[in-house]
Protein backbone atom coordinates (compact mmCIF):
# COMPACT_ATOMS: atom_id res chain seq x y z
CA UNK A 1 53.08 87.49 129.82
CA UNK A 2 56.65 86.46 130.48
CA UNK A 3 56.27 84.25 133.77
CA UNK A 4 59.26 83.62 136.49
CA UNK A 5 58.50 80.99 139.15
CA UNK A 6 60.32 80.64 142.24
CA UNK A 7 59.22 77.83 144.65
CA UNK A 8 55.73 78.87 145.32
CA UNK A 9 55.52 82.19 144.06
CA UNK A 10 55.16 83.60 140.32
CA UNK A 11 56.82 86.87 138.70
CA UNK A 12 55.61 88.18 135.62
CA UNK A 13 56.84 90.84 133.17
CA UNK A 14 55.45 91.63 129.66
CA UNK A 15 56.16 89.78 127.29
CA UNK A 16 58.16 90.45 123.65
CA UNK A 17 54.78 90.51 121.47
CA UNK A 18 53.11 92.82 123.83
CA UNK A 19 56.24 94.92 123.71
CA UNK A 20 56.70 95.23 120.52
CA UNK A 21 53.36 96.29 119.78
CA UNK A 22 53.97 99.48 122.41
CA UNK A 23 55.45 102.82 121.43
CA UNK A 24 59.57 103.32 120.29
CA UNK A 25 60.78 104.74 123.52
CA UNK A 26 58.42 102.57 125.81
CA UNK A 27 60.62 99.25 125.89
CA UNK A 28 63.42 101.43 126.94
CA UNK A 29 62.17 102.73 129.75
CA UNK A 30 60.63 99.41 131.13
CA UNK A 31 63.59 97.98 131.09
CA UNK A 32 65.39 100.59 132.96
CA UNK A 33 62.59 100.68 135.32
CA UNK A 34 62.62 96.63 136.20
CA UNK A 35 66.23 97.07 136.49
CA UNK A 36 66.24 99.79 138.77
CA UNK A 37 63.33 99.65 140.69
CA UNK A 38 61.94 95.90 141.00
CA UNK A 39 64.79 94.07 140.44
CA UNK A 40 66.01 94.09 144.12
CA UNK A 41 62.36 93.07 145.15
CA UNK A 42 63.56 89.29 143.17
CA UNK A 43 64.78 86.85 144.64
CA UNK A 44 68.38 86.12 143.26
CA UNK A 45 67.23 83.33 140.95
CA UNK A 46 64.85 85.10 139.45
CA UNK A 47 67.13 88.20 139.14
CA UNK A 48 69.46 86.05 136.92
CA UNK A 49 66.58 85.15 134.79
CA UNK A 50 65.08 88.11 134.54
CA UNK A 51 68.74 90.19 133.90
CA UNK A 52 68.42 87.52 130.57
CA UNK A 53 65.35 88.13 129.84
CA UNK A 54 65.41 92.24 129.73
CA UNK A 55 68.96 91.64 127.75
CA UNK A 56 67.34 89.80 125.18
CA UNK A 57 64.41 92.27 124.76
CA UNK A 58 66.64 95.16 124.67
CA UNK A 59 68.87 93.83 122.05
CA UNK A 60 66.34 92.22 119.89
CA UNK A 61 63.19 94.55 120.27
CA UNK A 62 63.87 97.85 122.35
CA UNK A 63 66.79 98.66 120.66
CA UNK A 64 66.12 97.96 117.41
CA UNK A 65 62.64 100.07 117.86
CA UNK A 66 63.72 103.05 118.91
CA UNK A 67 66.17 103.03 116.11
CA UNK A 68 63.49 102.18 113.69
CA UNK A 69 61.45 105.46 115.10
CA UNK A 70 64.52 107.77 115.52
CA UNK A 71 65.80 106.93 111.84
CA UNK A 72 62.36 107.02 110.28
CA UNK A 73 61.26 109.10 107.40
CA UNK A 74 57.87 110.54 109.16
CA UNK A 75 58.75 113.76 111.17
CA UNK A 76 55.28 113.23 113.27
CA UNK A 77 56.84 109.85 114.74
CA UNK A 78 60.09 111.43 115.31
CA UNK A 79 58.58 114.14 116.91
CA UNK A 80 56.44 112.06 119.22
CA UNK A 81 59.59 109.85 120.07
CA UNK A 82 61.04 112.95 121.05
CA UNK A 83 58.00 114.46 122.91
CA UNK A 84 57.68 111.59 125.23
CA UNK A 85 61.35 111.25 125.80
CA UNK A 86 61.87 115.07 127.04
CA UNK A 87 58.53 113.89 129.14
CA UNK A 88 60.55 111.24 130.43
CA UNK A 89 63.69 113.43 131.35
CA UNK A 90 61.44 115.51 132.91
CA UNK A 91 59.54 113.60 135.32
CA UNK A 92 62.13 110.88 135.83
CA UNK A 93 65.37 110.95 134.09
CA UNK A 94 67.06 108.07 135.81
CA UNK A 95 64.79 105.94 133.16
CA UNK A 96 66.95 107.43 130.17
CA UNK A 97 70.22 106.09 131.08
CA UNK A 98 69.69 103.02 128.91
CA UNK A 99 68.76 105.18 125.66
CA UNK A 100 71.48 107.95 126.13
CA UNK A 101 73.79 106.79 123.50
CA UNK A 102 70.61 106.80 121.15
CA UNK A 103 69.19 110.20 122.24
CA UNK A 104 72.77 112.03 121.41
CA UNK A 105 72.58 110.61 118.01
CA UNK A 106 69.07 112.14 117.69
CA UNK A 107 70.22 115.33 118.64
CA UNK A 108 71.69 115.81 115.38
CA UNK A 109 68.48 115.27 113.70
CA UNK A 110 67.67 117.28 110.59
CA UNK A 111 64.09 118.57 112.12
CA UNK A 112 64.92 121.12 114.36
CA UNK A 113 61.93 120.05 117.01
CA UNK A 114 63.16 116.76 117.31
CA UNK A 115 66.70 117.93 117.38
CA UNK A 116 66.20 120.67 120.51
CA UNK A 117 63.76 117.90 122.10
CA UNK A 118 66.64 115.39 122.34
CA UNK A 119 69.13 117.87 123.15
CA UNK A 120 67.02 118.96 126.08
CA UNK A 121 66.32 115.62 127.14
CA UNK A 122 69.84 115.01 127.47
CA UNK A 123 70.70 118.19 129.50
CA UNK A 124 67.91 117.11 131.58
CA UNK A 125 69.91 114.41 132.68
CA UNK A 126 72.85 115.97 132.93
CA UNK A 127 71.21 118.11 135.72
CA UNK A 128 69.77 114.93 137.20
CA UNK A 129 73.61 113.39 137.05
CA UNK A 130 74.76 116.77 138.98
CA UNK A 131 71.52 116.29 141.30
CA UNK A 132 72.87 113.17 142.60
CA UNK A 133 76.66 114.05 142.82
CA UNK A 134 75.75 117.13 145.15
CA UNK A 135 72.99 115.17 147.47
CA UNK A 136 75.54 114.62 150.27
CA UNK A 137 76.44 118.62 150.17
CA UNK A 138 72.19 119.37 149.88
CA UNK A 139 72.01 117.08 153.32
CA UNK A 140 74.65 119.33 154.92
CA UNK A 141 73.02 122.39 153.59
CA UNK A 142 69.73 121.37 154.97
CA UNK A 143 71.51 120.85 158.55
CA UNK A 144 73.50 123.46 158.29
CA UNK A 145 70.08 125.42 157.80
CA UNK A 146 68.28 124.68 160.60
CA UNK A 147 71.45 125.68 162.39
CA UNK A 148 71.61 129.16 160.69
CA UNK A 149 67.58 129.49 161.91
CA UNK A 150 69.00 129.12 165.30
CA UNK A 151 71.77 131.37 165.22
CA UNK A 152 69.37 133.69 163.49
CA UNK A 153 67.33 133.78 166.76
CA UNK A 154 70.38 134.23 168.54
CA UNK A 155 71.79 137.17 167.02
CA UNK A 156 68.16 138.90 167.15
CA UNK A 157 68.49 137.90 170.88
CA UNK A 158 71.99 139.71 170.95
CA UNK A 159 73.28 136.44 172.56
CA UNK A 160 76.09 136.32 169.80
CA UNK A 161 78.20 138.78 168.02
CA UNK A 162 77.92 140.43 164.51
CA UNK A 163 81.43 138.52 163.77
CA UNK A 164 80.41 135.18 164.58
CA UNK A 165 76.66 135.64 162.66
CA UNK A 166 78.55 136.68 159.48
CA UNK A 167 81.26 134.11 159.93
CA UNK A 168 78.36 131.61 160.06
CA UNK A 169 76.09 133.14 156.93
CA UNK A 170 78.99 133.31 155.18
CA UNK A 171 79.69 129.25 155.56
CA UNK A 172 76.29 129.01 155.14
CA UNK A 173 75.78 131.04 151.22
CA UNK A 174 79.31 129.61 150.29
CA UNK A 175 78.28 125.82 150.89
CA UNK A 176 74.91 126.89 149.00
CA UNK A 177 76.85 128.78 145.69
CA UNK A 178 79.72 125.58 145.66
CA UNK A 179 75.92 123.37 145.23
CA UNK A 180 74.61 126.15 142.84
CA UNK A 181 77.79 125.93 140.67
CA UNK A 182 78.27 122.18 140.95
CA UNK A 183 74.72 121.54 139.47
CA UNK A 184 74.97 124.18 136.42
CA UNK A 185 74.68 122.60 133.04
CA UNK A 186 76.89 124.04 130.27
């Protein structure tokens, strides 16, 4: 274990042996996960040291790894590369960001599995990109929802006209198509 002390408490992170002996795509994604998740739990200090740390194991061991299993001669450990990678994009796609340069290389792959697997890893996270552009407009959608359930009640009541209930649906599905359109992958 890689240990980080800071007055009287102790951080620890794996360390390069025990990463090295884990799977191509692994190192990749514990990095982006430290960085992204735990890092702002640090105190600065150990940020700093840390930030080295996670530099040095991507360029010496990460890196180098998942180039080693990308470019290899065995389809099976291409495949699996691939496999857990789409797995990744799936379930959390923010983790990929480090190994996007990497994955579009793999997309050119000469097996066809591995090929489609990175190229729909990567438009997995091109949706996931979108996701997050348009999560302002989804907040005003969801608001502008619950407004359209009351005006729903209200035109059933007849308390408002058909003008003003269409005026307001049709805010309503054209704020919902801009989202629709916004988040469509090529």
């Amino acid at each position: 274990m890689k240990i980080f002390r800071y007055k009287e408490r102790i951080f620890q992170l794996a360390d390069k042996t025990m990463i090295e002996g884990w799977n191509a795509e692994m190192p990749l994604l514990f990095i982006g996960y430290i960085r992204e998740k735990r890092m702002s739990t640090y105190p600065k200090p150990v940020q700093k040291e840390v930030n080295a740390y996670l530099d040095d194991v991507l360029e010496n061991s990460a890196i180098p790894m998942l180039l080693t299993a990308i470019n290899n001669e065995d389809v099976e450990i291409r495949k699996n590369v691939a496999k857990s990678i789409v797995d990744v994009s799936e379930n959390n796609p923010s983790m990929l960001k480090i190994a996007l340069s990497h994955m579009e290389k793999a997309s050119n792959d000469k097996n066809k599995e591995v090929a489609t697997a990175m190229k729909k890893a990567s438009k997995n996270y091109q949706k996931y990109l979108k996701r997050l552009k348009t999560a302002a407009k989804r907040k005003e959608l969801t608001a502008l929802r619950k407004k359209m359930d009351e005006i729903d009640t209200q035109f059933a009541e007849g308390k408002i006209s058909d003008n003003d209930y269409i005026k307001e649906q049709k805010n309503y599905l054209k704020l919902k198509r801009e989202i629709e359109l916004a988040e469509e992958v090529d």
